[in-house]
PDB file of N, CA and C in Angstrom:
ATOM      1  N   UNK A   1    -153.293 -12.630  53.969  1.00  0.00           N
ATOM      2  CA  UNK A   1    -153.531 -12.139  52.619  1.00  0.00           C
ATOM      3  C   UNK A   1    -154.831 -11.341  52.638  1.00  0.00           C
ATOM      4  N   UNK A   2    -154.855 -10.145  52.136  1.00  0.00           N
ATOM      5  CA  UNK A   2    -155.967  -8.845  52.173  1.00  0.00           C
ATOM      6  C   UNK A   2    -156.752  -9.583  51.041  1.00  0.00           C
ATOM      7  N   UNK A   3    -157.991  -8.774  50.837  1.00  0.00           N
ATOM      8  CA  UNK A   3    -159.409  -9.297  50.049  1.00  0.00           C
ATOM      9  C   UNK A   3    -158.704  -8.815  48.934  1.00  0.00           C
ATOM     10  N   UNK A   4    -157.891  -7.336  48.847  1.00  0.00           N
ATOM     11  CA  UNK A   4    -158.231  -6.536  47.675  1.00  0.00           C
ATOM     12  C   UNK A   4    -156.459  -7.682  46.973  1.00  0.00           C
ATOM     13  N   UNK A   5    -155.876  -8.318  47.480  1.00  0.00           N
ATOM     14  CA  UNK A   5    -154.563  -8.929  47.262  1.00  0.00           C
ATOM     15  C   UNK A   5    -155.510 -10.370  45.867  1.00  0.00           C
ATOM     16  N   UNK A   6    -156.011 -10.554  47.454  1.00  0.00           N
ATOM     17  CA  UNK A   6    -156.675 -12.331  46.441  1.00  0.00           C
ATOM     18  C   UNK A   6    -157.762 -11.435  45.508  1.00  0.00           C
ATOM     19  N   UNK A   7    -157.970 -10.528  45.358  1.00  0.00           N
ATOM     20  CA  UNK A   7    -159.326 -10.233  44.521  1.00  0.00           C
ATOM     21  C   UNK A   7    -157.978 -10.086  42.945  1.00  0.00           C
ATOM     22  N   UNK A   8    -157.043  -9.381  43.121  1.00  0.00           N
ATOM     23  CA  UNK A   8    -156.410  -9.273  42.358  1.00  0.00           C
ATOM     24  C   UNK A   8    -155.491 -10.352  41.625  1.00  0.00           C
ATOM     25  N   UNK A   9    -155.343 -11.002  42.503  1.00  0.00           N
ATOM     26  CA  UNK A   9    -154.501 -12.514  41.784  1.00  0.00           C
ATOM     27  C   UNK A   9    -155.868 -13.145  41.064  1.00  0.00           C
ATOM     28  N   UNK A  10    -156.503 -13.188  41.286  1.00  0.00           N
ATOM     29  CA  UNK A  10    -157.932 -13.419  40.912  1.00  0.00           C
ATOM     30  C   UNK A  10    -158.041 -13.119  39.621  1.00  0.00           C
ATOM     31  N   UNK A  11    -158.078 -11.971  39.794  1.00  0.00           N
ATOM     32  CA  UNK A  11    -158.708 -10.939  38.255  1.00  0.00           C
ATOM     33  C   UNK A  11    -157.431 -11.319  37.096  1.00  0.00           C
ATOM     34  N   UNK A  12    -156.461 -11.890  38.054  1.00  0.00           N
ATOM     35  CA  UNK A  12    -154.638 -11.999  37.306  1.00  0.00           C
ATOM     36  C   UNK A  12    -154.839 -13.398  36.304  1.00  0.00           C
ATOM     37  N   UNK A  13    -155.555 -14.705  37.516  1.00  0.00           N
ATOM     38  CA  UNK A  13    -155.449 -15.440  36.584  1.00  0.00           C
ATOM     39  C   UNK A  13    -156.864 -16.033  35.684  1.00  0.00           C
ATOM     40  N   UNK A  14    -157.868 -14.590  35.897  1.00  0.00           N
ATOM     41  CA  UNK A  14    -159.040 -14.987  34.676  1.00  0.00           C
ATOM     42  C   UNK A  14    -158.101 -14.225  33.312  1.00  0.00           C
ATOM     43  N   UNK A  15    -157.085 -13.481  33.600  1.00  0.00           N
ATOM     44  CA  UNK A  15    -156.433 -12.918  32.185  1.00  0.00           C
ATOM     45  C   UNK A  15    -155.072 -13.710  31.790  1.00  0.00           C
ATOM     46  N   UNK A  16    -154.992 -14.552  32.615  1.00  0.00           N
ATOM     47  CA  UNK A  16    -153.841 -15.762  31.902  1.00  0.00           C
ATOM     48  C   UNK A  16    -154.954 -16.555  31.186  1.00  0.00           C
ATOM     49  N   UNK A  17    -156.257 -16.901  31.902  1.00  0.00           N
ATOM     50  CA  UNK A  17    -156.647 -17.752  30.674  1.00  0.00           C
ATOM     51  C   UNK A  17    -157.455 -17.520  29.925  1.00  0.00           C
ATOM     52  N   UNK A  18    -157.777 -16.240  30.134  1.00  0.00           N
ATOM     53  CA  UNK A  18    -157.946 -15.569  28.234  1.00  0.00           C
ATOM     54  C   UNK A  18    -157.435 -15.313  27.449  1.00  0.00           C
ATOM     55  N   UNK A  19    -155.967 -15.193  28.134  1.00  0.00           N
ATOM     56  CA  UNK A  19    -155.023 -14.700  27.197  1.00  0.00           C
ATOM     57  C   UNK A  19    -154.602 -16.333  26.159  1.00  0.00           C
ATOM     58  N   UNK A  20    -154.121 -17.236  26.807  1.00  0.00           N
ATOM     59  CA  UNK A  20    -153.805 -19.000  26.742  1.00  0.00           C
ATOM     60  C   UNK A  20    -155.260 -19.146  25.943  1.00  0.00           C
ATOM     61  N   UNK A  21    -155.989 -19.217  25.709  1.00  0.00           N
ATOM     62  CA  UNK A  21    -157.583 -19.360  24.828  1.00  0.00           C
ATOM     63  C   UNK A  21    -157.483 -18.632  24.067  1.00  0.00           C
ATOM     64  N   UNK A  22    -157.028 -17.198  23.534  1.00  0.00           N
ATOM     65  CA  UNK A  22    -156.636 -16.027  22.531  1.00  0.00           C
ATOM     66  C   UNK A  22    -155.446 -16.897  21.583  1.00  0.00           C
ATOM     67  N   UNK A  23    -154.422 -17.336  22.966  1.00  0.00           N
ATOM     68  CA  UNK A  23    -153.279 -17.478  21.395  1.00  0.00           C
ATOM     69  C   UNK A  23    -153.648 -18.942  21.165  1.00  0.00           C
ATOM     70  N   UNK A  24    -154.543 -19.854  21.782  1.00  0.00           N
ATOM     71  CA  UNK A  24    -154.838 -21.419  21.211  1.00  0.00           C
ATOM     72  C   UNK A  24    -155.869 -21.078  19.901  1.00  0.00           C
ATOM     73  N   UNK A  25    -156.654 -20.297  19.594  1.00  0.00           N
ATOM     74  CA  UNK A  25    -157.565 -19.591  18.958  1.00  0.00           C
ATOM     75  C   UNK A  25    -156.539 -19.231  17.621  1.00  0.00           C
ATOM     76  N   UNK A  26    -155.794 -18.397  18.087  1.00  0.00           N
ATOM     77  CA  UNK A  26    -154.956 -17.531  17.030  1.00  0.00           C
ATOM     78  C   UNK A  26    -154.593 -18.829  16.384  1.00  0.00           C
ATOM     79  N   UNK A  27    -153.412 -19.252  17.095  1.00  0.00           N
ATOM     80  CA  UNK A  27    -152.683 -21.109  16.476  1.00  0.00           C
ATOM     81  C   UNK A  27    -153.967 -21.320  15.634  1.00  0.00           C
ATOM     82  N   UNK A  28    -154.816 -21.845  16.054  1.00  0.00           N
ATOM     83  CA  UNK A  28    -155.545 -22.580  14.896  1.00  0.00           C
ATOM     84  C   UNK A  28    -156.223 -21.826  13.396  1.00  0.00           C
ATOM     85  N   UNK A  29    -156.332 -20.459  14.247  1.00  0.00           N
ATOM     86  CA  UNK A  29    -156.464 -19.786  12.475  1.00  0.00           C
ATOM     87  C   UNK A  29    -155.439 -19.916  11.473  1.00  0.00           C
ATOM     88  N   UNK A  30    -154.564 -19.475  12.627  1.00  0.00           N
ATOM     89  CA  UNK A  30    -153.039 -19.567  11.626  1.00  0.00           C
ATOM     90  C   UNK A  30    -152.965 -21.073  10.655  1.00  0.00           C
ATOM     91  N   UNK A  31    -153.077 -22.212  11.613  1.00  0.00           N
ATOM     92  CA  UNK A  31    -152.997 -23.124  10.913  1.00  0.00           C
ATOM     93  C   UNK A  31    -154.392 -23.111   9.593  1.00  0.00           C
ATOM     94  N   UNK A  32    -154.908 -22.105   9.549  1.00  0.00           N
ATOM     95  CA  UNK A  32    -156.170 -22.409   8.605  1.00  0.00           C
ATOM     96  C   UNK A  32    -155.071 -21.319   6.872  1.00  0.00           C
ATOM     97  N   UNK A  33    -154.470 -20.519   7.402  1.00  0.00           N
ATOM     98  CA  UNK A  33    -154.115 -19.202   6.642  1.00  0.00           C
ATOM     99  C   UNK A  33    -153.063 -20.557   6.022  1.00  0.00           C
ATOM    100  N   UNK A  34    -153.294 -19.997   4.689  1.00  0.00           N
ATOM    101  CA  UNK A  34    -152.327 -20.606   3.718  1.00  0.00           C
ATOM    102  C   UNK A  34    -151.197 -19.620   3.115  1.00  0.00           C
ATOM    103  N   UNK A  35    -150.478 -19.727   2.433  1.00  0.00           N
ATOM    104  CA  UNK A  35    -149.255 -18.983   1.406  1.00  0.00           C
ATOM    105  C   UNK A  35    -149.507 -19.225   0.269  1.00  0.00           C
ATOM    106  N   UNK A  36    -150.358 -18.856  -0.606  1.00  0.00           N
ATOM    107  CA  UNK A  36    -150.313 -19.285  -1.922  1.00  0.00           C
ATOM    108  C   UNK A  36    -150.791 -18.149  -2.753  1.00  0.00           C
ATOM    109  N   UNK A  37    -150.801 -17.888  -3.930  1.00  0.00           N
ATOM    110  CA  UNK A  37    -151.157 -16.932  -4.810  1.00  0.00           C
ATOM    111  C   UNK A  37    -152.225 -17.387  -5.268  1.00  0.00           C
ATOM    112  N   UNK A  38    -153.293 -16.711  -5.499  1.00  0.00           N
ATOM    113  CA  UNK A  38    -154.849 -17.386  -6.476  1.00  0.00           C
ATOM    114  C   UNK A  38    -154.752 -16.502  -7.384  1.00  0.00           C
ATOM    115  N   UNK A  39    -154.995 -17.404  -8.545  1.00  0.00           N
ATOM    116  CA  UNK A  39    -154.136 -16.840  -9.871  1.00  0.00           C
ATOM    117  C   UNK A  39    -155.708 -16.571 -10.618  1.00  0.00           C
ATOM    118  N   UNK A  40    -156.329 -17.740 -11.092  1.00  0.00           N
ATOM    119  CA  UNK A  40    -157.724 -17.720 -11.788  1.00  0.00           C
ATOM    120  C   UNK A  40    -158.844 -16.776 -10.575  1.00  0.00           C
ATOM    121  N   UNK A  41    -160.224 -16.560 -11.292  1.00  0.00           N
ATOM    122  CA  UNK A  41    -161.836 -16.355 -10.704  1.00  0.00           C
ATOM    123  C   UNK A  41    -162.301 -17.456 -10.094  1.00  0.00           C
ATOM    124  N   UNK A  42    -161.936 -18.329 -10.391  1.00  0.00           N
ATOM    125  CA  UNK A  42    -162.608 -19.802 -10.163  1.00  0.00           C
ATOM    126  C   UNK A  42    -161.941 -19.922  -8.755  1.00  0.00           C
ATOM    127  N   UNK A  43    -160.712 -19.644  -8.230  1.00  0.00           N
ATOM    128  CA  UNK A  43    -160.092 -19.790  -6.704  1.00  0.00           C
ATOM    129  C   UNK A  43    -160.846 -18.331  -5.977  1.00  0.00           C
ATOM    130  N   UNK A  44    -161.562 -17.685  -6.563  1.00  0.00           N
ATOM    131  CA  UNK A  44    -161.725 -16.202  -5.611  1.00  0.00           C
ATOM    132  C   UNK A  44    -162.414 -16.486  -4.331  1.00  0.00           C
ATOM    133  N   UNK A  45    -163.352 -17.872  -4.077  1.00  0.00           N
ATOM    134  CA  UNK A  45    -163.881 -18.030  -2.672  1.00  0.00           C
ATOM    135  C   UNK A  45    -162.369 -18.731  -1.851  1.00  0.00           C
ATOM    136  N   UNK A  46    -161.193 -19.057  -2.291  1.00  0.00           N
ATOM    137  CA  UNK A  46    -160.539 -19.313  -1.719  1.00  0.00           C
ATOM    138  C   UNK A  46    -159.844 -17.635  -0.804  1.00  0.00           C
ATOM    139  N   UNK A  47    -159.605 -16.657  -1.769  1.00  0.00           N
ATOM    140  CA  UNK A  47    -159.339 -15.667  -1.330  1.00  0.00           C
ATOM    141  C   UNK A  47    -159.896 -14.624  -0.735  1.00  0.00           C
ATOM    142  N   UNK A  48    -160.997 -15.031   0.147  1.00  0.00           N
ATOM    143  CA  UNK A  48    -162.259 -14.439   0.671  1.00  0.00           C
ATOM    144  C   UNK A  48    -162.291 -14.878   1.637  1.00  0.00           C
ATOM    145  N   UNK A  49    -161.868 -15.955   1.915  1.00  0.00           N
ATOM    146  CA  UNK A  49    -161.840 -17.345   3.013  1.00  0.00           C
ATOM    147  C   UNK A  49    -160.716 -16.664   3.743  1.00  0.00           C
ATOM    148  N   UNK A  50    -159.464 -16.776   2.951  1.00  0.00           N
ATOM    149  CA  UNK A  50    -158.332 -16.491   3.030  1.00  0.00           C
ATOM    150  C   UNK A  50    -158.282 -15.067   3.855  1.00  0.00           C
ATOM    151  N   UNK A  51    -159.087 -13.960   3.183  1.00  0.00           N
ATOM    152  CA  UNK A  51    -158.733 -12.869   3.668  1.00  0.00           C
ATOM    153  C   UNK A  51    -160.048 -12.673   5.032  1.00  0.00           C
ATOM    154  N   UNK A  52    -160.915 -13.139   4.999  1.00  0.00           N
ATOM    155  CA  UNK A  52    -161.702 -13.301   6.965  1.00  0.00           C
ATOM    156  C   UNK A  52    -160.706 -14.064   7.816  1.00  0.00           C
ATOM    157  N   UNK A  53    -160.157 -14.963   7.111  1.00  0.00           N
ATOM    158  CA  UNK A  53    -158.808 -15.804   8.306  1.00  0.00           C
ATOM    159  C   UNK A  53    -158.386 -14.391   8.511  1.00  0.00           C
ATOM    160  N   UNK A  54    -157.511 -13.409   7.908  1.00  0.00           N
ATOM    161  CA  UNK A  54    -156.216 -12.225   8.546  1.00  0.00           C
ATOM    162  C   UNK A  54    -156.788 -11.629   9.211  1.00  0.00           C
ATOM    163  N   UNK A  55    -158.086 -11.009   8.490  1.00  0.00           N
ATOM    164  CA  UNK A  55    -159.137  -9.923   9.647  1.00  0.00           C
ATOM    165  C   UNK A  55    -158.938 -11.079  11.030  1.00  0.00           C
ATOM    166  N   UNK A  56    -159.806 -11.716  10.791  1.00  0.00           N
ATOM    167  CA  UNK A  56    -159.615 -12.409  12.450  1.00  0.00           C
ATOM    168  C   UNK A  56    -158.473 -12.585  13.150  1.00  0.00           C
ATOM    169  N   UNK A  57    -157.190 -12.513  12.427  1.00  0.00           N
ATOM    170  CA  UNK A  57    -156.170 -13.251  13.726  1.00  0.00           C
ATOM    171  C   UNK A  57    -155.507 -11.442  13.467  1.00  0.00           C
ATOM    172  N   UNK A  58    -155.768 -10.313  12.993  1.00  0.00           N
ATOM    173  CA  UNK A  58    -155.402  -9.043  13.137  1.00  0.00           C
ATOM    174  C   UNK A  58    -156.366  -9.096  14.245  1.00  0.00           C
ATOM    175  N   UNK A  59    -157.453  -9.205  14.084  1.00  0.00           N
ATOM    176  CA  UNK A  59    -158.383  -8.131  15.446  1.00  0.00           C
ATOM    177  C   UNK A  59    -158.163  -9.086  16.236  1.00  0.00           C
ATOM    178  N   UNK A  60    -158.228 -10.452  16.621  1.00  0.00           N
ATOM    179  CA  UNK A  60    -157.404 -11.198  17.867  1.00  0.00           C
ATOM    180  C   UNK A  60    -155.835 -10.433  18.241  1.00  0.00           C
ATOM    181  N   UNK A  61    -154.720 -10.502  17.427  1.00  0.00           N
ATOM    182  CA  UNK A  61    -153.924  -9.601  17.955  1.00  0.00           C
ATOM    183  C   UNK A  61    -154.183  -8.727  18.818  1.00  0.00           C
ATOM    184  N   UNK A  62    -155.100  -7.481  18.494  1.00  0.00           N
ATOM    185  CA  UNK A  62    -155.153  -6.418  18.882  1.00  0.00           C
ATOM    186  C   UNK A  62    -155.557  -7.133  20.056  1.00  0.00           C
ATOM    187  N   UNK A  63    -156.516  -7.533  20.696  1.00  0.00           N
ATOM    188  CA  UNK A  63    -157.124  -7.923  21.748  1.00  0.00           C
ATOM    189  C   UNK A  63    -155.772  -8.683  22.995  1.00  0.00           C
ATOM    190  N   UNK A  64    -155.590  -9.469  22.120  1.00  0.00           N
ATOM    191  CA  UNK A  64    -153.848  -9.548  22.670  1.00  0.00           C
ATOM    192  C   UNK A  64    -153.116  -9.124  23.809  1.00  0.00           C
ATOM    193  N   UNK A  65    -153.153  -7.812  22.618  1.00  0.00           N
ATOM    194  CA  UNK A  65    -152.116  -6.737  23.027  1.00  0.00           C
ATOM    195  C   UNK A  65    -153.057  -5.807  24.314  1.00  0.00           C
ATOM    196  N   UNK A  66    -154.270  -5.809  24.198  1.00  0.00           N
ATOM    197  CA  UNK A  66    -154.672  -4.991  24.914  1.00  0.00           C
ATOM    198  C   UNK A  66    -154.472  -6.148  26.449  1.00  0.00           C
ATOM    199  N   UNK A  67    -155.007  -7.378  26.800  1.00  0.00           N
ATOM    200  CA  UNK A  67    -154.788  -8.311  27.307  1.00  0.00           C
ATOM    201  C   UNK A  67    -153.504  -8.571  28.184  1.00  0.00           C
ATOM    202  N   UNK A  68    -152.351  -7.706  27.259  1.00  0.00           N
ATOM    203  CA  UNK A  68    -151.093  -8.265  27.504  1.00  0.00           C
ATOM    204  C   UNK A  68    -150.729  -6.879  28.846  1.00  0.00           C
ATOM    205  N   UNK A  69    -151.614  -5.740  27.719  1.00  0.00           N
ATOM    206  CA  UNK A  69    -150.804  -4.588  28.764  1.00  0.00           C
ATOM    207  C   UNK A  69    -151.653  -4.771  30.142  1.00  0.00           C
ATOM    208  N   UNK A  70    -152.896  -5.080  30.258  1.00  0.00           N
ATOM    209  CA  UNK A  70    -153.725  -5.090  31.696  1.00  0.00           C
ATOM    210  C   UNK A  70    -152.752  -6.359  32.122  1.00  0.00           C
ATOM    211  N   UNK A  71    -152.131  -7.120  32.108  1.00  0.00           N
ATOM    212  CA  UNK A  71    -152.046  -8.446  32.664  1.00  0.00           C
ATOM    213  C   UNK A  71    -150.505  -7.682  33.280  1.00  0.00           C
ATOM    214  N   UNK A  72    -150.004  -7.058  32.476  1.00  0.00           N
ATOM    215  CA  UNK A  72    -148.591  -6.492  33.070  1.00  0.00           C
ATOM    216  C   UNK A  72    -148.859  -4.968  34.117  1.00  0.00           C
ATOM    217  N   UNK A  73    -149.956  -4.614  34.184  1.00  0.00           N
ATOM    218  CA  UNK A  73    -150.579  -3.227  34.883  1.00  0.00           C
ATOM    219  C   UNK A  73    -150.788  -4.756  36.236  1.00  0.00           C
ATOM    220  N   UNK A  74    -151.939  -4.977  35.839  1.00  0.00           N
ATOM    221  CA  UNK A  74    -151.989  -6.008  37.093  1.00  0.00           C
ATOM    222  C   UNK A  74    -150.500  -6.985  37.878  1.00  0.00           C
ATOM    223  N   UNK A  75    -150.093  -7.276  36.902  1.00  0.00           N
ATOM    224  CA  UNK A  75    -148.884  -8.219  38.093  1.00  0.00           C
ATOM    225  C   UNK A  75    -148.049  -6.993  38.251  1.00  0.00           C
ATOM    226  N   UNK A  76    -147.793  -5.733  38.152  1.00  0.00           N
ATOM    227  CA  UNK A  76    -147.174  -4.438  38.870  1.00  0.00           C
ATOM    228  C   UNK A  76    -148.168  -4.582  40.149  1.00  0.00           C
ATOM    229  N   UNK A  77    -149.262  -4.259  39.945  1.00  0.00           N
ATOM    230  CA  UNK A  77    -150.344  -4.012  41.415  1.00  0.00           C
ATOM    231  C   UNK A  77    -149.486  -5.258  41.943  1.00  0.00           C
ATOM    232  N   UNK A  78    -150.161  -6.272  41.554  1.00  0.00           N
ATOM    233  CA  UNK A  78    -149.766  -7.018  42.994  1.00  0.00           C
ATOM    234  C   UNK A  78    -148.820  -7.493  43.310  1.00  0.00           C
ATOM    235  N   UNK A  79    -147.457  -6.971  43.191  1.00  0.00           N
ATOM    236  CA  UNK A  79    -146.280  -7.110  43.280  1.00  0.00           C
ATOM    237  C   UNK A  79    -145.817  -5.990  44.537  1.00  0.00           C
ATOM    238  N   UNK A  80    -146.838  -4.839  43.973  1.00  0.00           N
ATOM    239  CA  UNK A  80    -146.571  -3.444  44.678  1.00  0.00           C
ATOM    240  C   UNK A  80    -147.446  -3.881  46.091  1.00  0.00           C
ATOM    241  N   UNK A  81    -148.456  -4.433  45.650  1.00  0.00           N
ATOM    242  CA  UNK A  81    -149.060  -4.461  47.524  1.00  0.00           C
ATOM    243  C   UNK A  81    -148.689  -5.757  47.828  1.00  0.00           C
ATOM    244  N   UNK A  82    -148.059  -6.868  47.328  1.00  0.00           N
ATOM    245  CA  UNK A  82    -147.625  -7.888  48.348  1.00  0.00           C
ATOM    246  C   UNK A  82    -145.999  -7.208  48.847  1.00  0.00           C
ATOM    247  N   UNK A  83    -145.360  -6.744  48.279  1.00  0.00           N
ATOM    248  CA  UNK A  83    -144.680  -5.556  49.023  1.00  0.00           C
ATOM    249  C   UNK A  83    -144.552  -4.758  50.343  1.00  0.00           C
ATOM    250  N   UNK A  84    -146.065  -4.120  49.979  1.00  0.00           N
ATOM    251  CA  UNK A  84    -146.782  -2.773  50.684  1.00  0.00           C
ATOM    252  C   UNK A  84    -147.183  -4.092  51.998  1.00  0.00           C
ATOM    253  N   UNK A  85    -147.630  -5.156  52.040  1.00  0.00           N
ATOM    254  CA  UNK A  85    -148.022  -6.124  53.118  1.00  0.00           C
ATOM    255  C   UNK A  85    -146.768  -6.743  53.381  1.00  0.00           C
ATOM    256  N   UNK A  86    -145.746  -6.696  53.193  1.00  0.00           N
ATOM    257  CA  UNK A  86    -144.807  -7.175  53.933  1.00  0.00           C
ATOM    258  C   UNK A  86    -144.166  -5.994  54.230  1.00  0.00           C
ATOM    259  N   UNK A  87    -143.957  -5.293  53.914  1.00  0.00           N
ATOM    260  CA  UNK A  87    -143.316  -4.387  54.756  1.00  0.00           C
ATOM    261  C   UNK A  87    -144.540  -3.636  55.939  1.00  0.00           C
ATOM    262  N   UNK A  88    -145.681  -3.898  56.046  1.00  0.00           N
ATOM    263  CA  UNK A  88    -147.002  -3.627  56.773  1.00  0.00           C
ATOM    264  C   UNK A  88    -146.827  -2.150  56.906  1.00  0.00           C
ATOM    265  N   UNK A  89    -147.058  -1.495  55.161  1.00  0.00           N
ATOM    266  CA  UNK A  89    -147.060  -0.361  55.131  1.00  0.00           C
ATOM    267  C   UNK A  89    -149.390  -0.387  55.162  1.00  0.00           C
ATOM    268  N   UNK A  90    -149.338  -1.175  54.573  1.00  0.00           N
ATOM    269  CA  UNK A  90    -151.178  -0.805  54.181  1.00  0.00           C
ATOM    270  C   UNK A  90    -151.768  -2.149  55.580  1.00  0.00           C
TER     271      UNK A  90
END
C-alpha cells in the first residue's frame, strides 16, 4: 500500500466522521425545531429561538452537502489508484 493510497483513506475517514458528527448535530437540532404556529407577542422569543434552530440546521446542510461531494471525489480517487496498484500501472 503507497503513502499517497493510506494518506487518502486517511483524509476518507476524518470525512466519515465529520460527516456522522454533522448529521448527530443536525438530529438534535431537529429534535429542538418544533411545528407550531405562535399566534400572540408574548410567544415571539419562542419564534426567534425557533427561527436560529432553521438558520443552523440550513447552514449545517449546506456543509453537508459540501462534505458529501469531497467524500464521493475522494472514494473515486481511491478506488481509481487501488486499481491503478493492482493492475501496477503507478
Amino acid at each position: 500500500m503507497s503513502g499517497t493510497f493510506a494518506s487518502l483513506v486517511v483524509l476518507e475517514a476524518v470525512l466519515t466522521a465529520a460527516a456522522v458528527l454533522m448529521v448527530l448535530y443536525r438530529g438534535m437540532l431537529d429534535l429542538k425545531e418544533e411545528d407550531h404556529i405562535i399566534l400572540g407577542s408574548a410567544e415571539a422569543h419562542l419564534a426567534r429561538e425557533q427561527d436560529s434552530i432553521r438558520r443552523k440546521v440550513s447552514a449545517l446542510s449546506r456543509y453537508l452537502k459540501v462534505i458529501g461531494v469531497a467524500w464521493g471525489v475522494l472514494l473515486f480517487a481511491i478506488f481509481g489508484l487501488w486499481i491503478a496498484e493492482g493492475l501496477n500501472i503507478v
